[in-house]
Protein backbone atom coordinates (compact mmCIF):
# COMPACT_ATOMS: atom_id res chain seq x y z
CA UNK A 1 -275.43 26.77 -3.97
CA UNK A 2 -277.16 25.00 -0.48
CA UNK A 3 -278.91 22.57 -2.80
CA UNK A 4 -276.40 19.65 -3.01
CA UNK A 5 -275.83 20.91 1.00
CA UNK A 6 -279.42 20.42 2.06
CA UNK A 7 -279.71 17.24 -0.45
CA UNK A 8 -277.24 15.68 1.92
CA UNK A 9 -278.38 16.70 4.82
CA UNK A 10 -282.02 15.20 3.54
CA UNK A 11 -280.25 12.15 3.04
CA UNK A 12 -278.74 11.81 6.06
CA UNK A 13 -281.81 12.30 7.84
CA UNK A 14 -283.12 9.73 6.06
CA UNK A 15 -280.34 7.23 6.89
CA UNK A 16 -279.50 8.54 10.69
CA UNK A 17 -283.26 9.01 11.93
CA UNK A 18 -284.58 10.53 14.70
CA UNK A 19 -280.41 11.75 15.75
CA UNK A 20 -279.89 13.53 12.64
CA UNK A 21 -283.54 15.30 12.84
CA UNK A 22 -283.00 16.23 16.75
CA UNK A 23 -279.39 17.55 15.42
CA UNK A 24 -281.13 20.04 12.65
CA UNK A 25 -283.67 21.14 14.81
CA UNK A 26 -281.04 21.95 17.82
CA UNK A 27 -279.29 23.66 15.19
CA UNK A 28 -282.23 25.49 13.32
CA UNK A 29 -283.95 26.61 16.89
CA UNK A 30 -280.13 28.39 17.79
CA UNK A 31 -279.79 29.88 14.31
CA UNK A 32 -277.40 28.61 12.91
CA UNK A 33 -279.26 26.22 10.77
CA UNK A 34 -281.43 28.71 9.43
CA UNK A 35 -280.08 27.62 5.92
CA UNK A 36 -282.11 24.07 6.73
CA UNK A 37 -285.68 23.70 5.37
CA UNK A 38 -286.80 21.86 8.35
CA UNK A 39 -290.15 23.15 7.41
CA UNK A 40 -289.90 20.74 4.64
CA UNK A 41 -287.78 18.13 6.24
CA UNK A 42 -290.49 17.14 8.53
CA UNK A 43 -293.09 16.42 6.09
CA UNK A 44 -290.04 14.84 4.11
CA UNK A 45 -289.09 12.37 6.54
CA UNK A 46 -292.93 11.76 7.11
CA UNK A 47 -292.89 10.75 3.68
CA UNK A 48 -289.36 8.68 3.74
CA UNK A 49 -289.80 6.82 6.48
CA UNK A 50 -294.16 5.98 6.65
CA UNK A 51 -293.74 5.69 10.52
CA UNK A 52 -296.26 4.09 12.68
CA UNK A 53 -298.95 6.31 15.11
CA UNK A 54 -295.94 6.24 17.58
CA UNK A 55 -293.02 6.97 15.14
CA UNK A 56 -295.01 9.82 14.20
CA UNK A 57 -294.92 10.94 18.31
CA UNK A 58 -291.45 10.59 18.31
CA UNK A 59 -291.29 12.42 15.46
CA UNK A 60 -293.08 15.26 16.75
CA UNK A 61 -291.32 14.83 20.35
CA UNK A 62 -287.61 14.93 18.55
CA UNK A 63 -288.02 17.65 16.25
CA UNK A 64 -289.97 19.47 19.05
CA UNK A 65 -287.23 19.22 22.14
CA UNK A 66 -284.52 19.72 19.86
CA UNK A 67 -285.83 23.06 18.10
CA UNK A 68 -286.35 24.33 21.74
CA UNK A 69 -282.86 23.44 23.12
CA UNK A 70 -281.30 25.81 20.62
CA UNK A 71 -283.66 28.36 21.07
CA UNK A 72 -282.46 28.24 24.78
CA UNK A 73 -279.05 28.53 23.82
CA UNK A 74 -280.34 31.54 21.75
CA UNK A 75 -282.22 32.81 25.30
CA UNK A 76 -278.92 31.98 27.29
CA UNK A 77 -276.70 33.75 24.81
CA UNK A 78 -278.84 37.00 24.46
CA UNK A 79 -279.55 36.78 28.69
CA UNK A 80 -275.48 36.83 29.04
CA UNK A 81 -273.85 38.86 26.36
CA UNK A 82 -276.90 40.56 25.18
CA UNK A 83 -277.26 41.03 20.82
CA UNK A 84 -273.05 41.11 20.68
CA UNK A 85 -273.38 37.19 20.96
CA UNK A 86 -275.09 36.86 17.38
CA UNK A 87 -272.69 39.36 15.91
CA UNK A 88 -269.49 37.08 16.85
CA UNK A 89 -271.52 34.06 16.14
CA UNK A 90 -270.22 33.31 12.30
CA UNK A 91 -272.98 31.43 11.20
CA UNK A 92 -276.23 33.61 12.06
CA UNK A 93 -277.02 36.55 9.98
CA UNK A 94 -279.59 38.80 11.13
CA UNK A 95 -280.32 42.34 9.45
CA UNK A 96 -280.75 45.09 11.91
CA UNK A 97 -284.44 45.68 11.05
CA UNK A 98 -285.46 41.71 11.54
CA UNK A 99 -283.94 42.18 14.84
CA UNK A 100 -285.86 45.67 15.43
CA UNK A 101 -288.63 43.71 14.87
CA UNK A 102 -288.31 41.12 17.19
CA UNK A 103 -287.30 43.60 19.94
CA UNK A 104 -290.77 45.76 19.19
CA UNK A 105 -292.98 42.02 19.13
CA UNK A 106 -291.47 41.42 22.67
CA UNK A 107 -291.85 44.55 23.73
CA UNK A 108 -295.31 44.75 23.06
CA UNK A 109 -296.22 41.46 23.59
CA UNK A 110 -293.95 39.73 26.11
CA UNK A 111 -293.98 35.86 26.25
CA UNK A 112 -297.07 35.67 23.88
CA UNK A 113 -294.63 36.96 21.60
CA UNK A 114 -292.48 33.85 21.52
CA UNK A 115 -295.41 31.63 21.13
CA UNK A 116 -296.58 33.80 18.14
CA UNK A 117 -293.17 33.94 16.23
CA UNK A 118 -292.90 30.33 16.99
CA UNK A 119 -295.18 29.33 14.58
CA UNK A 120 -294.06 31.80 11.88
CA UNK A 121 -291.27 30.43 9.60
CA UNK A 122 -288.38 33.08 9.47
CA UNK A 123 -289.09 34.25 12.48
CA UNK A 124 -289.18 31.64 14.80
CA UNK A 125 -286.70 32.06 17.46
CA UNK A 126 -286.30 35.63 17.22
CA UNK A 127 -288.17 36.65 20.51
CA UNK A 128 -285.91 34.36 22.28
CA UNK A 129 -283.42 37.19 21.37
CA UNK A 130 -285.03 40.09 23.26
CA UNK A 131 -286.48 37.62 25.82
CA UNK A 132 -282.84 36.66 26.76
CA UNK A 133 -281.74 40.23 27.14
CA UNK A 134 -284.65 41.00 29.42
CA UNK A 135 -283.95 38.36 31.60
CA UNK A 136 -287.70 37.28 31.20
CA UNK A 137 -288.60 33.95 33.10
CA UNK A 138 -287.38 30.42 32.16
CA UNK A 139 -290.51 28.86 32.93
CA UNK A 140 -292.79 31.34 30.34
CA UNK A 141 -289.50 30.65 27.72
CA UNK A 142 -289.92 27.04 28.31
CA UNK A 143 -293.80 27.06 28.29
CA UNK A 144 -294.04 29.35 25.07
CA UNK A 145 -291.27 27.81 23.09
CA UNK A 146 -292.52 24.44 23.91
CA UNK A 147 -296.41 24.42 23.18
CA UNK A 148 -296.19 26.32 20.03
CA UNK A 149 -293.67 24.38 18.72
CA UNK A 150 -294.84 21.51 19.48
CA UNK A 151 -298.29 22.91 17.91
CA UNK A 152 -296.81 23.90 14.47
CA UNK A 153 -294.40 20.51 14.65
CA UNK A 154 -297.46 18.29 15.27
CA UNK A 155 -299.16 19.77 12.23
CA UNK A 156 -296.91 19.42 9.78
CA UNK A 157 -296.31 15.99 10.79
CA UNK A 158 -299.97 15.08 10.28
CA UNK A 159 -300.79 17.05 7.44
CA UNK A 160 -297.72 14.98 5.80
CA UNK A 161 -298.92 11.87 7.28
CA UNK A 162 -302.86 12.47 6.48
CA UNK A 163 -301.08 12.88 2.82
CA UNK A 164 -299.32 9.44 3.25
CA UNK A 165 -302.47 7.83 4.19
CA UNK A 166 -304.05 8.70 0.88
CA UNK A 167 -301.40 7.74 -1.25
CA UNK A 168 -301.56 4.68 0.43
C-alpha cells in the first residue's frame, strides 16, 4: 500500500534535491516519517544524482541536520508533555514494549544510549523519548544525536558512492 507513496516521494527527491531530502529526514528523525526508507533513499539519491566530493558533503550535512531537528522536536515533546505527546500525535505508532525498551536503554545507558540507537534502523530516535522526559542535557542530545548520525549518514553515502565509482 506505501509503495506508489514512497515511489513518489523517491521521485520527488529526485526532482526537489537537497529540500525534499532535509524535509524526510526532519520528518523521519520526529517519527512521523517512519513509513520513509530513508535508509535506502540516501544511497538512492547517491545513485540518482552522481554528485561531486562536495555534493556528497552536502548530502551527508542535509540528511544529517535534518534527521536531528526532528529528533529534537521528539526530545522537546517528551521533555514537555512527557510519552502523552506520541499518543495524540496521529502519525507515530509505537507499541508499548518498543517504548519499554527505549526507556530501559536510557536508563542504563544514558546519552550513550542515543548515540547507540542512532545508528540502529527502527530504533533510531527512540532514546530521544526517555531523554526528553528526563530532562537530560541539550548539549549531550545535540552531541549524541549529531555524531552518530552523522557517522551512520556518512556511510551510507560512501558505501553508495564507492558503488557509483565502480559502475562508472
Amino acid at each position: 500500500m506505501l509503495d506508489p507513496v514512497v515511489d513518489a516521494a523517491f521521485s520527488l527527491l529526485v526532482v526537489v534535491g537537497l529540500p525534499a531530502l532535509f524535509v524526510f529526514f526532519l520528518l523521519k528523525g520526529a517519527l512521523v516519517g517512519k513509513f520513509l526508507p530513508t535508509s535506502l533513499f540516501l544511497p538512492g539519491y547517491v545513485f540518482a544524482v552522481s554528485p561531486s566530493g562536495a555534493g556528497l558533503v552536502a548530502i551527508v550535512v542535509v540528511s544529517t541536520v535534518g534527521y536531528a531537528a526532528g529528533q529534537l522536536l521528539v526530545y522537546y515533546g517528551a521533555r514537555r508533555n512527557g510519552v502523552s505527546f506520541l499518543r495524540s500525535a496521529p502519525r507515530i505508532r509505537l507499541s508499548e514494549a518498543r517504548l519499554r525498551r527505549s526507556e530501559e536503554l536510557f536508563d542504563r545507558y544514558g546519552g550513550p544510549a542515543i548515540f547507540v540507537t542512532n545508528m540502529i534502523p527502527y530504533l533510531g530516535g527512540l532514546a530521544l523519548i526517555p531523554a526528553g522526559i528526563a530532562s537530560y542535557h541539550l548539549r549531550g542530545v545535540l552531541v549524541y544525536a549529531l555524531s552518530s548520525t552523522l557517522i551512520y549518514h556518512a556511510a551510507l553515502v560512501a558505501a553508495a558512492a564507492g558503488v557509483v565509482d565502480l559502475l562508472l
